[in-house]
PDB file of N, CA and C in Angstrom:
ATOM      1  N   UNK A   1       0.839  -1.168   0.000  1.00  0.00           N
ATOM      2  CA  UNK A   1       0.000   0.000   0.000  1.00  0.00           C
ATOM      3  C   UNK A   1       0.891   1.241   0.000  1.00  0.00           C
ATOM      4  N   UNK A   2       0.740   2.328  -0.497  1.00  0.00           N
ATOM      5  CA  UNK A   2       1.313   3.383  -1.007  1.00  0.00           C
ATOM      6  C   UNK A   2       0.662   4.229   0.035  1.00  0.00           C
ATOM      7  N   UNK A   3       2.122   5.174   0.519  1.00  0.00           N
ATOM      8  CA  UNK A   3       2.019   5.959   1.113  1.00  0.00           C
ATOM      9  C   UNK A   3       0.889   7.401   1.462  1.00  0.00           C
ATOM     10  N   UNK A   4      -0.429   7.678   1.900  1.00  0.00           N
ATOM     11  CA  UNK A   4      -1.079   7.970   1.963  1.00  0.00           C
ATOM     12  C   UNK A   4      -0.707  10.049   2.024  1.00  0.00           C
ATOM     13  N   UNK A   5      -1.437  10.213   0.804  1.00  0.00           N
ATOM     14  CA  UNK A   5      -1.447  11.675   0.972  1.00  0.00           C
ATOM     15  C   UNK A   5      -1.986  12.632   2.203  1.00  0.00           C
ATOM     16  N   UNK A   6      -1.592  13.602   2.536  1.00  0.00           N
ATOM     17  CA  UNK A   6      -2.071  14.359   3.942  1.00  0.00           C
ATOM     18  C   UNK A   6      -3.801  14.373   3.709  1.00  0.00           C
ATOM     19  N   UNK A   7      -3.983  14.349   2.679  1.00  0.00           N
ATOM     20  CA  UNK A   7      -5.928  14.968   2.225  1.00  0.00           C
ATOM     21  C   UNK A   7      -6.629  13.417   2.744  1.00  0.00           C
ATOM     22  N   UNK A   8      -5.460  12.534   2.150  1.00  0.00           N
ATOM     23  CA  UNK A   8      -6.286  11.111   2.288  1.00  0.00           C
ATOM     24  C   UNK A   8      -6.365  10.734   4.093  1.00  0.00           C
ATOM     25  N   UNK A   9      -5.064  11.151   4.551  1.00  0.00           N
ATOM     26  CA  UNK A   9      -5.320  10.766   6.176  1.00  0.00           C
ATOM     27  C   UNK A   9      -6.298  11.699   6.428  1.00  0.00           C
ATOM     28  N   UNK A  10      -6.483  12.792   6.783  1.00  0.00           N
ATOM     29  CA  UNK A  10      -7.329  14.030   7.042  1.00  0.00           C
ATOM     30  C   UNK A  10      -8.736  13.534   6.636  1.00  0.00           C
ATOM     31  N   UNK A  11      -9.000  12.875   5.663  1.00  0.00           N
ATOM     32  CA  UNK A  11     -10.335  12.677   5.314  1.00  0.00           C
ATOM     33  C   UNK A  11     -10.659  11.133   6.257  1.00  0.00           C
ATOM     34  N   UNK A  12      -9.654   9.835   6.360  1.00  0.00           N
ATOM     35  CA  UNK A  12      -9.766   9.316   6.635  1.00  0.00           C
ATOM     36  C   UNK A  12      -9.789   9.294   8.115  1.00  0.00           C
ATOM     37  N   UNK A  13      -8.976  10.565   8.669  1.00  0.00           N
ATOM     38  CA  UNK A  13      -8.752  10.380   9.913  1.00  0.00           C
ATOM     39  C   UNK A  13     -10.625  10.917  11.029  1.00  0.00           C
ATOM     40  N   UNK A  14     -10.876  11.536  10.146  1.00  0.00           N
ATOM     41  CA  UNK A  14     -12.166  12.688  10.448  1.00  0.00           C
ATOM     42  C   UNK A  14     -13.506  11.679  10.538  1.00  0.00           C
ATOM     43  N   UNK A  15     -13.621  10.424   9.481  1.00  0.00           N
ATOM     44  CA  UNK A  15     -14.502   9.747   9.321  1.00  0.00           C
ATOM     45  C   UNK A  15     -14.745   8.666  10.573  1.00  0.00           C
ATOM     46  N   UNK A  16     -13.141   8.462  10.848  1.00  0.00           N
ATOM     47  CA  UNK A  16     -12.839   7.437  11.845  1.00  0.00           C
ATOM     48  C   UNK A  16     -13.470   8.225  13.181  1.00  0.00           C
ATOM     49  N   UNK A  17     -13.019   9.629  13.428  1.00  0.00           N
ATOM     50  CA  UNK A  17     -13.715  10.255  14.324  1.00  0.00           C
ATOM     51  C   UNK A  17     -15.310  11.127  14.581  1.00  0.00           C
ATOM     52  N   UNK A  18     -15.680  10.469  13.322  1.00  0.00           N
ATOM     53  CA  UNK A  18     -17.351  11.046  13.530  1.00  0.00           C
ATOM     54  C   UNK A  18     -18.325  10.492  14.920  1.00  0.00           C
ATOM     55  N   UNK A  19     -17.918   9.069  15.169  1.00  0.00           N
ATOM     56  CA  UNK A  19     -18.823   8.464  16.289  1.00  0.00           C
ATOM     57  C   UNK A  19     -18.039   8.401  17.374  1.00  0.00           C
ATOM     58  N   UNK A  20     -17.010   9.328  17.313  1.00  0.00           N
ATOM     59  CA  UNK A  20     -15.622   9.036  18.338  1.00  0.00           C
ATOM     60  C   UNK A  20     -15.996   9.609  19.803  1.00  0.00           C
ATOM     61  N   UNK A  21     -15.599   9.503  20.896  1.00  0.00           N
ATOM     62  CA  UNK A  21     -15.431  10.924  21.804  1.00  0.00           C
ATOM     63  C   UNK A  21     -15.140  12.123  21.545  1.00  0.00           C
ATOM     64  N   UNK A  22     -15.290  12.905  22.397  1.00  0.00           N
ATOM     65  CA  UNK A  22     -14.840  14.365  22.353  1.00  0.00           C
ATOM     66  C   UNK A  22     -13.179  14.240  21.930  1.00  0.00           C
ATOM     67  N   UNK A  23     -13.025  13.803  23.457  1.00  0.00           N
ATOM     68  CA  UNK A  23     -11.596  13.843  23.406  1.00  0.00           C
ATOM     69  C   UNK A  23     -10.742  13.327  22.276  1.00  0.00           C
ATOM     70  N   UNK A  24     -11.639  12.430  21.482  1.00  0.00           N
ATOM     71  CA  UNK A  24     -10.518  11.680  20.502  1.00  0.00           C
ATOM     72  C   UNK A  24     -10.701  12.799  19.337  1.00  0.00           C
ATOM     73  N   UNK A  25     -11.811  13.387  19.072  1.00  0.00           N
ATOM     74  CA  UNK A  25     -11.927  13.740  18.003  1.00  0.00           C
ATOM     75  C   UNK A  25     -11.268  15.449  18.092  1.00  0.00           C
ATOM     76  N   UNK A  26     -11.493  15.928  19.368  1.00  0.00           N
ATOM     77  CA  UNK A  26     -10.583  17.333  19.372  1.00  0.00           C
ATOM     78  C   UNK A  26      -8.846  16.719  19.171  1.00  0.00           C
ATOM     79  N   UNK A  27      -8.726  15.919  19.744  1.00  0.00           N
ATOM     80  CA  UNK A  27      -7.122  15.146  19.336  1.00  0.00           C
ATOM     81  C   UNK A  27      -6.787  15.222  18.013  1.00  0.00           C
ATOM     82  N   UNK A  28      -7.705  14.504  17.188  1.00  0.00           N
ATOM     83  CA  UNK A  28      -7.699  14.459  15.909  1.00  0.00           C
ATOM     84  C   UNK A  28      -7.111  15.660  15.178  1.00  0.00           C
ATOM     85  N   UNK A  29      -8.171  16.856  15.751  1.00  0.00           N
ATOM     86  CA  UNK A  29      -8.432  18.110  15.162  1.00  0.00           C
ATOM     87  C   UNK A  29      -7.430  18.715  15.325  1.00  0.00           C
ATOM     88  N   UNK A  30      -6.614  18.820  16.183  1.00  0.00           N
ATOM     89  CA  UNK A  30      -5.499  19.363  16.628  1.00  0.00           C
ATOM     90  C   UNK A  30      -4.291  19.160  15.683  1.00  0.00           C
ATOM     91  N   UNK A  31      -4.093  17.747  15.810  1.00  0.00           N
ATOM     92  CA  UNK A  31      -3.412  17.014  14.976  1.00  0.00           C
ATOM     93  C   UNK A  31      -3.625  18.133  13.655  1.00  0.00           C
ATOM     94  N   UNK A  32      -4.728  17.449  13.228  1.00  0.00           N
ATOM     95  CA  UNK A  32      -5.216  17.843  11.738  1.00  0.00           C
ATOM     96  C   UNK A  32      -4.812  19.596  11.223  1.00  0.00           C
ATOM     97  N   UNK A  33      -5.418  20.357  12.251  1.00  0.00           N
ATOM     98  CA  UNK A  33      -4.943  21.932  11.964  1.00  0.00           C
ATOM     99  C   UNK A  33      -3.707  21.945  12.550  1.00  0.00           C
ATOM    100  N   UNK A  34      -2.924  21.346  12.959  1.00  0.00           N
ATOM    101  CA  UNK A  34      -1.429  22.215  13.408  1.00  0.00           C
ATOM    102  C   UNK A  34      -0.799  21.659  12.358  1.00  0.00           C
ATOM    103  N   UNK A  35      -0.822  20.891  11.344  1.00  0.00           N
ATOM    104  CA  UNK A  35      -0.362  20.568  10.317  1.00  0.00           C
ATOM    105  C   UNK A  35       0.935  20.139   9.757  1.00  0.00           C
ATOM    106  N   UNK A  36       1.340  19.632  10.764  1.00  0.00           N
ATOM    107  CA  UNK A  36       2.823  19.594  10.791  1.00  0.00           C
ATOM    108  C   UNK A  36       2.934  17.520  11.316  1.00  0.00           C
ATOM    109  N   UNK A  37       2.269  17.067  11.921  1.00  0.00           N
ATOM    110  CA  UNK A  37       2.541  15.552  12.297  1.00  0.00           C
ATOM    111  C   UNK A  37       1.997  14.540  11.089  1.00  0.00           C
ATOM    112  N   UNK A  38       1.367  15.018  10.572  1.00  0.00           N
ATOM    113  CA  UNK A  38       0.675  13.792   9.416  1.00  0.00           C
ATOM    114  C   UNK A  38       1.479  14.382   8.456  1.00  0.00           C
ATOM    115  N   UNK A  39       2.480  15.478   8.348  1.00  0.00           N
ATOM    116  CA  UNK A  39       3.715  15.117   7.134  1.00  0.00           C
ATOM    117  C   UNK A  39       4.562  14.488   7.680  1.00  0.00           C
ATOM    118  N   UNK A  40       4.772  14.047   9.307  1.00  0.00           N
ATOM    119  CA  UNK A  40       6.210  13.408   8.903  1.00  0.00           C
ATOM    120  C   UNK A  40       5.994  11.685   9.108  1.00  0.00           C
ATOM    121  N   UNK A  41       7.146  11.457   8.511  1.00  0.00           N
ATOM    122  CA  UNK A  41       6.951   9.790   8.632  1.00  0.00           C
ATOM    123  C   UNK A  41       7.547   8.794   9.949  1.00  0.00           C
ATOM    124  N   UNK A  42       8.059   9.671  10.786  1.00  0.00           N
ATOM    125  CA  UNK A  42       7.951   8.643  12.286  1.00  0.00           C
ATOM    126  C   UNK A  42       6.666   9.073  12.943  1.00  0.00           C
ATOM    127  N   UNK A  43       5.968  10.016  12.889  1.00  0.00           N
ATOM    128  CA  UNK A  43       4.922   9.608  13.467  1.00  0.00           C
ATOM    129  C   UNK A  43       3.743   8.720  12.765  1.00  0.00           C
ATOM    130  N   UNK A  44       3.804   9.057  11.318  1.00  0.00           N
ATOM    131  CA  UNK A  44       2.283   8.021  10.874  1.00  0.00           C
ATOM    132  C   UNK A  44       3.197   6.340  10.672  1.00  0.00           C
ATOM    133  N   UNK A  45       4.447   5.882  10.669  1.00  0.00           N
ATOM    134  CA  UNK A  45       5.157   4.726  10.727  1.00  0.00           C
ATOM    135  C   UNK A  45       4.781   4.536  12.585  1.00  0.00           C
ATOM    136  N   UNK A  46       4.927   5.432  13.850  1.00  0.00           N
ATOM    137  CA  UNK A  46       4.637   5.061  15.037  1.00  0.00           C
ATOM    138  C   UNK A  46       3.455   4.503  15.389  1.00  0.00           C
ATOM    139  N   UNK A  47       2.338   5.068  14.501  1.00  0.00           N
ATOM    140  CA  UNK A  47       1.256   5.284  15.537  1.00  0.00           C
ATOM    141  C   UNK A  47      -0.232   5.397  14.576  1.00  0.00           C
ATOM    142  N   UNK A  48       0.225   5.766  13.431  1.00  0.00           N
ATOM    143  CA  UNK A  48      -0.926   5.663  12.387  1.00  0.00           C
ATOM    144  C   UNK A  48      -1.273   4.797  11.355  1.00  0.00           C
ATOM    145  N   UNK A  49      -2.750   4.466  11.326  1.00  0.00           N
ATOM    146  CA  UNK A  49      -2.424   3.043  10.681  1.00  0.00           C
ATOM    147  C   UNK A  49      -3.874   3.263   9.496  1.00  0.00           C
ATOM    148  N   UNK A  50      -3.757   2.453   8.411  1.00  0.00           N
ATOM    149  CA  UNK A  50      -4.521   2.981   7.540  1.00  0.00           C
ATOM    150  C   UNK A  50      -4.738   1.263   6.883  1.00  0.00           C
ATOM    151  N   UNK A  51      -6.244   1.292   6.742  1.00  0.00           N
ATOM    152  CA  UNK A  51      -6.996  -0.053   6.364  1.00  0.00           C
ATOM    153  C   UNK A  51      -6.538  -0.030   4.463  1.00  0.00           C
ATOM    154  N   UNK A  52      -6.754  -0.872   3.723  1.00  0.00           N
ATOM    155  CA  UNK A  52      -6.802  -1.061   2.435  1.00  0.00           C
ATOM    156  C   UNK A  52      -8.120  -0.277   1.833  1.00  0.00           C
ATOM    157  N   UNK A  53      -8.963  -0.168   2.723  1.00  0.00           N
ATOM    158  CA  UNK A  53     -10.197   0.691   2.330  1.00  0.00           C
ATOM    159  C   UNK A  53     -10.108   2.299   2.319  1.00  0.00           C
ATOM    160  N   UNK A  54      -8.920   2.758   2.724  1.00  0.00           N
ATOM    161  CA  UNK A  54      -8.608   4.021   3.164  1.00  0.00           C
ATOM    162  C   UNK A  54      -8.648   4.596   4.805  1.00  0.00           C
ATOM    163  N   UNK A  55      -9.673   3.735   5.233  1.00  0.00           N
ATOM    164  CA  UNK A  55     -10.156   4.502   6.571  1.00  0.00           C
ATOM    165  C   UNK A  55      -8.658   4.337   7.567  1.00  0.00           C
ATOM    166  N   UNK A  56      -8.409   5.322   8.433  1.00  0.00           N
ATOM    167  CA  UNK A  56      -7.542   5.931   9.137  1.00  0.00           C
ATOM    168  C   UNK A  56      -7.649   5.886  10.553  1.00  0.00           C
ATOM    169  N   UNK A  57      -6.801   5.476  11.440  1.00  0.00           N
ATOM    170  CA  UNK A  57      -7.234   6.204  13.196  1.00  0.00           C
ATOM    171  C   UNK A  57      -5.925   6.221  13.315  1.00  0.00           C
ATOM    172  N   UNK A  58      -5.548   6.736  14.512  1.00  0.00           N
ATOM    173  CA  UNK A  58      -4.156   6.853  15.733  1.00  0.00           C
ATOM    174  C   UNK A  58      -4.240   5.706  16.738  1.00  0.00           C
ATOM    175  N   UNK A  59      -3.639   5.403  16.516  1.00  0.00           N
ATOM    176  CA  UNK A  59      -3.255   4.517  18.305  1.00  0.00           C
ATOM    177  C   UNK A  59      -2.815   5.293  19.331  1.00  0.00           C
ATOM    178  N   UNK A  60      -3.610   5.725  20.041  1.00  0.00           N
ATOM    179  CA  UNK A  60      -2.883   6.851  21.335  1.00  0.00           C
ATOM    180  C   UNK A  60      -1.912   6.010  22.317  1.00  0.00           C
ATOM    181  N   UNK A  61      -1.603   4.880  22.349  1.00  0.00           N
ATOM    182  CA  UNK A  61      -1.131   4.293  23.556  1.00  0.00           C
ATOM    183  C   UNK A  61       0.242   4.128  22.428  1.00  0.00           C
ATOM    184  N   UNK A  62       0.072   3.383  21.274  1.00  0.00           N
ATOM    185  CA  UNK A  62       1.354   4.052  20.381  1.00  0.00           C
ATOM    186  C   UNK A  62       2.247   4.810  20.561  1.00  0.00           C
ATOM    187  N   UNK A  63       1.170   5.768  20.299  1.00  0.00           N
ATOM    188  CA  UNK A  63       2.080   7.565  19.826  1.00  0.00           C
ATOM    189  C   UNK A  63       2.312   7.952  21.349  1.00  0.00           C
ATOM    190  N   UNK A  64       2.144   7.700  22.421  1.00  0.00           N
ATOM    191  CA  UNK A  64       2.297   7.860  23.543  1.00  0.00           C
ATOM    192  C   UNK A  64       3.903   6.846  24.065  1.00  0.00           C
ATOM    193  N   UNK A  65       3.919   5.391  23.545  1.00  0.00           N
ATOM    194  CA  UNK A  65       5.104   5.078  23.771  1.00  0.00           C
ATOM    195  C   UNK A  65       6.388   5.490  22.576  1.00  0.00           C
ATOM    196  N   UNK A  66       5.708   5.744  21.670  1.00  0.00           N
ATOM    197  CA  UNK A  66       6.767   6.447  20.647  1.00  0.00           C
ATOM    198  C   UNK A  66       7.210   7.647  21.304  1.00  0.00           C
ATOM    199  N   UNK A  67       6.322   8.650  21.614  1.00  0.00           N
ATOM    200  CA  UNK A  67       7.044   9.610  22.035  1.00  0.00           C
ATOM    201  C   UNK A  67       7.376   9.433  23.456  1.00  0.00           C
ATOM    202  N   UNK A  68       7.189   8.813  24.132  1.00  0.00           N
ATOM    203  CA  UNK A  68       8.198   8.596  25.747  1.00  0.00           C
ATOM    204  C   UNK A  68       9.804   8.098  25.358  1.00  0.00           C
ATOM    205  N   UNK A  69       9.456   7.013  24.092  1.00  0.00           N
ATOM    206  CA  UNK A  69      10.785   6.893  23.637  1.00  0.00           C
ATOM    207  C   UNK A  69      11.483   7.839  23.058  1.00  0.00           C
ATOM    208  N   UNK A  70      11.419   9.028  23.172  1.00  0.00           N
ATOM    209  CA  UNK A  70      12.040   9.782  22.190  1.00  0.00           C
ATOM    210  C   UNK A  70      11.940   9.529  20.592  1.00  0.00           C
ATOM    211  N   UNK A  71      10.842   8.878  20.067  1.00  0.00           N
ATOM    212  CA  UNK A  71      10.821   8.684  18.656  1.00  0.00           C
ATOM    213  C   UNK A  71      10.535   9.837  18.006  1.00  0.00           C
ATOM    214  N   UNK A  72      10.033  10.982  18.664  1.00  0.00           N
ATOM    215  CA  UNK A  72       9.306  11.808  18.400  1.00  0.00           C
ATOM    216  C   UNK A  72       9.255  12.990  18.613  1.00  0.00           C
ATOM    217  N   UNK A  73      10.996  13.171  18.875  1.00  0.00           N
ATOM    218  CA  UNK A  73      11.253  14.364  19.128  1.00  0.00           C
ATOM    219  C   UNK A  73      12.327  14.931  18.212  1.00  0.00           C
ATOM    220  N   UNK A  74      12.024  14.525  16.920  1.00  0.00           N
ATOM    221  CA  UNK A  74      12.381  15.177  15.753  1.00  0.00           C
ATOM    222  C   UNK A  74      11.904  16.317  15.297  1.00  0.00           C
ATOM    223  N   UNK A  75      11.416  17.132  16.027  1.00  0.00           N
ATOM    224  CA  UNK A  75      10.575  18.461  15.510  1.00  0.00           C
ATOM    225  C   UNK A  75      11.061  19.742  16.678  1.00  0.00           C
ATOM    226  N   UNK A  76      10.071  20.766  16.223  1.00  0.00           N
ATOM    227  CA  UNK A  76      10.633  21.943  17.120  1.00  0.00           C
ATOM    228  C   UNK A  76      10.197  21.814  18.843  1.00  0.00           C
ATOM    229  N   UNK A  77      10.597  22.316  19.732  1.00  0.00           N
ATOM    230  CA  UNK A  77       9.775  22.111  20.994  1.00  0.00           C
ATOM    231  C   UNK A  77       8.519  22.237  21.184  1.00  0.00           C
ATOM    232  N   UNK A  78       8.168  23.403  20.194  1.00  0.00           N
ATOM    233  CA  UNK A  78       6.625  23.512  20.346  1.00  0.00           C
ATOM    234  C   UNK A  78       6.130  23.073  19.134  1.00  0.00           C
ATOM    235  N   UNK A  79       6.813  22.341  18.523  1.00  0.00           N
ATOM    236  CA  UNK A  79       5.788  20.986  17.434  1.00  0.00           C
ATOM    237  C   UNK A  79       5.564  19.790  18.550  1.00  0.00           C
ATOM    238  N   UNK A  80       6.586  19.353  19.152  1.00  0.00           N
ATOM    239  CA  UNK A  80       6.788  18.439  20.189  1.00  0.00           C
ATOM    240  C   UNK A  80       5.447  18.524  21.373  1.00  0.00           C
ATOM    241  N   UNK A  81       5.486  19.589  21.514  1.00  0.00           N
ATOM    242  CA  UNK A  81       4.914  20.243  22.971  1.00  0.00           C
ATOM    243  C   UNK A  81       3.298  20.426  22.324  1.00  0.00           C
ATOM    244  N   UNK A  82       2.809  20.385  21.229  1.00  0.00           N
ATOM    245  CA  UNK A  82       1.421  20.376  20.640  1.00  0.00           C
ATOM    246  C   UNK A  82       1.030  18.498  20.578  1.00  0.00           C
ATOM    247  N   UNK A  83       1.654  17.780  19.845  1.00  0.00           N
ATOM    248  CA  UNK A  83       2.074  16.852  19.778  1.00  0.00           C
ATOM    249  C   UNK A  83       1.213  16.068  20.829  1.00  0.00           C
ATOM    250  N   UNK A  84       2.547  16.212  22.351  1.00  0.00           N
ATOM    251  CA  UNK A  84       2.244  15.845  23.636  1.00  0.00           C
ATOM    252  C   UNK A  84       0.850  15.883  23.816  1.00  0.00           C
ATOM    253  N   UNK A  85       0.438  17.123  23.677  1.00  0.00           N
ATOM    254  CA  UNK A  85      -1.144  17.757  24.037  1.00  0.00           C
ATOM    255  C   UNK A  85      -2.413  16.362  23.868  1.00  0.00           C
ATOM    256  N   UNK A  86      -1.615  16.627  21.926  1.00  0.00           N
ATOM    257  CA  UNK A  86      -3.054  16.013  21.378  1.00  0.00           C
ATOM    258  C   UNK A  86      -2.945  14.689  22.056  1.00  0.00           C
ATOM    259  N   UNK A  87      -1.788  13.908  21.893  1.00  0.00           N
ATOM    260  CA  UNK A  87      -1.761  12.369  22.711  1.00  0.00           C
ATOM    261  C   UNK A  87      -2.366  12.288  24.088  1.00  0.00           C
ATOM    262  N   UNK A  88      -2.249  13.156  25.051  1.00  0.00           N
ATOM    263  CA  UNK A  88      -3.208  13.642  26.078  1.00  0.00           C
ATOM    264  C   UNK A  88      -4.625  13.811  26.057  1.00  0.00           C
ATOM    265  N   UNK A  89      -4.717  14.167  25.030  1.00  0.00           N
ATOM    266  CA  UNK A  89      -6.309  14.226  24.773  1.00  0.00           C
ATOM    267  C   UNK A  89      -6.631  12.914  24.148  1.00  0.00           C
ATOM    268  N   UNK A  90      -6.046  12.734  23.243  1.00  0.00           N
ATOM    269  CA  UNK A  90      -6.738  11.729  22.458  1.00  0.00           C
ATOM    270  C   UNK A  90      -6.976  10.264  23.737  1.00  0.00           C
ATOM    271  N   UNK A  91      -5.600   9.942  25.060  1.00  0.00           N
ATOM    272  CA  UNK A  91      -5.705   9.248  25.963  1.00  0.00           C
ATOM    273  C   UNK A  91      -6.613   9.058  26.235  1.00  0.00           C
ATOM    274  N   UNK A  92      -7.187  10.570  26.785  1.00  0.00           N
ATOM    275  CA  UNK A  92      -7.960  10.775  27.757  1.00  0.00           C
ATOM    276  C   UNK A  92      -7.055  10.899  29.163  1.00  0.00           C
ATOM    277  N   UNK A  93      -6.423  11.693  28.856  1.00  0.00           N
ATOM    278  CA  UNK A  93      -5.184  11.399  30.461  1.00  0.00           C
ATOM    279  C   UNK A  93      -5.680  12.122  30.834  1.00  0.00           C
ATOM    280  N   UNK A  94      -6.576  13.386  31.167  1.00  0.00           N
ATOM    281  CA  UNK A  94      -7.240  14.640  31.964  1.00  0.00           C
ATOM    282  C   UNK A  94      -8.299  14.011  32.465  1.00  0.00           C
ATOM    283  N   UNK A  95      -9.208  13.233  31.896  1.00  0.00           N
ATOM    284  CA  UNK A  95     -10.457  12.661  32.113  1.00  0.00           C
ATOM    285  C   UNK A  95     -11.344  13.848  31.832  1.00  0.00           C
ATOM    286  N   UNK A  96     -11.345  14.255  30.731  1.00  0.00           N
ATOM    287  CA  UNK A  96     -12.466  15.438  30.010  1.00  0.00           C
ATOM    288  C   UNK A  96     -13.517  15.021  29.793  1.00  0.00           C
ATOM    289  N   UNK A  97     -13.274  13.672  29.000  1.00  0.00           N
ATOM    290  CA  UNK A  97     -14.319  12.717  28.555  1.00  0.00           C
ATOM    291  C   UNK A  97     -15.570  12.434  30.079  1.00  0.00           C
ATOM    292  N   UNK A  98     -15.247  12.845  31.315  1.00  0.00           N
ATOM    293  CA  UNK A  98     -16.074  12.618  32.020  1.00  0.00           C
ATOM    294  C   UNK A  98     -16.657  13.924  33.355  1.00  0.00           C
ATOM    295  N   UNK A  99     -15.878  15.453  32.958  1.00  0.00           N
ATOM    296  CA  UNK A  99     -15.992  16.303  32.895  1.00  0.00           C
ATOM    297  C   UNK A  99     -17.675  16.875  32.909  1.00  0.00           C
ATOM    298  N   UNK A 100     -17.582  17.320  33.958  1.00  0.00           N
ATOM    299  CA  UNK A 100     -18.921  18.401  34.189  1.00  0.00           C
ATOM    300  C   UNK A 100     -18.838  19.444  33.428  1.00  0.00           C
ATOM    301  N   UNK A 101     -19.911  20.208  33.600  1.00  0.00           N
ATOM    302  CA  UNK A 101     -19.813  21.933  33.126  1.00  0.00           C
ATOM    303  C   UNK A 101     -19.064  23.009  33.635  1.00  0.00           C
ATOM    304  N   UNK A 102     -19.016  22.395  35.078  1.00  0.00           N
ATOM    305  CA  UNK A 102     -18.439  23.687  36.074  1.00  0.00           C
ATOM    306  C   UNK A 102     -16.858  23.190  35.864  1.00  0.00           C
ATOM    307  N   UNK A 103     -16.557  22.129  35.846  1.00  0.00           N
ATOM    308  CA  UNK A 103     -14.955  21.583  35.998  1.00  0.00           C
ATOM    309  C   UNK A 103     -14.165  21.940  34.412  1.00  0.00           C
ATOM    310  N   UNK A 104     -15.243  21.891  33.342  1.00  0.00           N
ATOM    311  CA  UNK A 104     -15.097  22.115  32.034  1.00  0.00           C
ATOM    312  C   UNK A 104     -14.903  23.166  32.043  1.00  0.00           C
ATOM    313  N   UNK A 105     -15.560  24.604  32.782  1.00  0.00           N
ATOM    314  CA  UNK A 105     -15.275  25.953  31.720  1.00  0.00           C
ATOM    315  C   UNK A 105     -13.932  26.399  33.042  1.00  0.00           C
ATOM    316  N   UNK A 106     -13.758  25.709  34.218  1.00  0.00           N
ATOM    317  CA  UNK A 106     -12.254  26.173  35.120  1.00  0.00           C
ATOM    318  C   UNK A 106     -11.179  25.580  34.346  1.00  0.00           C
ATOM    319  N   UNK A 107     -11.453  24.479  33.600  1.00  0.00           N
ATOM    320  CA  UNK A 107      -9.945  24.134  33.024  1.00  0.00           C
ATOM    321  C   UNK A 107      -9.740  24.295  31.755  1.00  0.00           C
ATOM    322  N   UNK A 108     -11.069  25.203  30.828  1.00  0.00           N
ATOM    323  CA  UNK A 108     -10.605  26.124  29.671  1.00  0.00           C
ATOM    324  C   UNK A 108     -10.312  27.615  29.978  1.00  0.00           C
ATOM    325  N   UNK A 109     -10.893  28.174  30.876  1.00  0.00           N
ATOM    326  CA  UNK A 109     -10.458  29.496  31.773  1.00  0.00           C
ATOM    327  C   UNK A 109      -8.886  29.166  32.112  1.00  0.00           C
ATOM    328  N   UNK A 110      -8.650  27.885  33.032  1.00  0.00           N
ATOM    329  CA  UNK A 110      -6.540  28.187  33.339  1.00  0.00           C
ATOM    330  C   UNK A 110      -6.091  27.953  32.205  1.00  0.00           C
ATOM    331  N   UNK A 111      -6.964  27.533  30.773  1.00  0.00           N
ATOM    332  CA  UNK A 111      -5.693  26.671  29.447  1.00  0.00           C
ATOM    333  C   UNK A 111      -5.811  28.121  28.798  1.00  0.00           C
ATOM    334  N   UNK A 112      -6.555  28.862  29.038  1.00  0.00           N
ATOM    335  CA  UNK A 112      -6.582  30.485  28.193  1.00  0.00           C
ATOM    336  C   UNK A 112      -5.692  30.724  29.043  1.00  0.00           C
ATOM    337  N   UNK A 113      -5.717  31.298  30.308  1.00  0.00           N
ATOM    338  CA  UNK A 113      -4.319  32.257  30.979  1.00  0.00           C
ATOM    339  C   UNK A 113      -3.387  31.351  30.746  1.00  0.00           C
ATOM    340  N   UNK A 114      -3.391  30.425  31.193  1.00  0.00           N
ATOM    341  CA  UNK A 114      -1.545  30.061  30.777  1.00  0.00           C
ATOM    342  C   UNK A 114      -1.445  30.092  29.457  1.00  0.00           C
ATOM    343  N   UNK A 115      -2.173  30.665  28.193  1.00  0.00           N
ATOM    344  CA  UNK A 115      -1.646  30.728  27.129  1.00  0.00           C
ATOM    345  C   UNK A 115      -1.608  32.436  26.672  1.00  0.00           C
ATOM    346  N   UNK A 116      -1.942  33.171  27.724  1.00  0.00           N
ATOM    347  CA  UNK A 116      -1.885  34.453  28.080  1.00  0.00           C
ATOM    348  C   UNK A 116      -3.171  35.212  27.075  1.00  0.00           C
ATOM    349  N   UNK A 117      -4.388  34.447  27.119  1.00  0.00           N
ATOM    350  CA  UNK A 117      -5.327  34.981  26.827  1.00  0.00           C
ATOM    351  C   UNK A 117      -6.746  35.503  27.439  1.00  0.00           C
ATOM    352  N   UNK A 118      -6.198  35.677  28.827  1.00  0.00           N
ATOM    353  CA  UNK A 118      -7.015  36.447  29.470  1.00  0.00           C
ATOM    354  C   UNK A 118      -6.197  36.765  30.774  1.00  0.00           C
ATOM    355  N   UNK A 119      -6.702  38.293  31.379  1.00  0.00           N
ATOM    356  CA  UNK A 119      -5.768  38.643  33.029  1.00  0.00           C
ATOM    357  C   UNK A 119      -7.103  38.584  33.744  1.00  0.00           C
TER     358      UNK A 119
END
């Protein structure tokens, strides 16, 4: 099977996440708009895997031991450091996926200030 174009994961990856969780599918999204991990080839050789039919997902427990191994720190710190994020989400290592309303808008309120978008 021949190496899959960015449009073909992106389409494939999105379909895989229509009935997904939150968490997997903001993972996805992240992935998908920071645009920089589905060009390179240690991460979709780590962690991404693609059927003969086209359809697409991540292995988060994968891309999670790829990058503990250092497989995956071929990029800038903050390609690295987005990276980290989405594998976090996509885990579920926060437990968002089981997240109230009130616990939900305190831990998008501290992810805005620590990204210095609100005093």
């Amino acid at each position: 099977m021949s190496r899959p174009t960015v449009v073909q994961l992106v389409r494939g990856l999105r379909a895989w996440t229509k009935d997904h969780d939150l968490h997997v599918r903001a993972a996805v999204e992240l992935v998908i708009g920071h645009d920089v991990w589905l060009r390179r080839s240690e991460f979709l050789r780590a962690c991404v895997h693609r059927s003969a039919d086209g359809s697409c997902w991540i292995d988060w427990r994968e891309a999670r031991a790829a990058f503990d191994a250092g497989e995956l720190n071929t990029a800038s710190s903050t390609e690295v450091a987005v990276l980290d994020f989405a594998i976090a989400l996509g885990e579920d290592r926060y437990r968002f996926n089981y997240m109230g309303g009130s616990n939900s808008r305190l831990l998008v309120e501290a992810t805005v200030r620590a990204l210095g978008g609100a005093r």
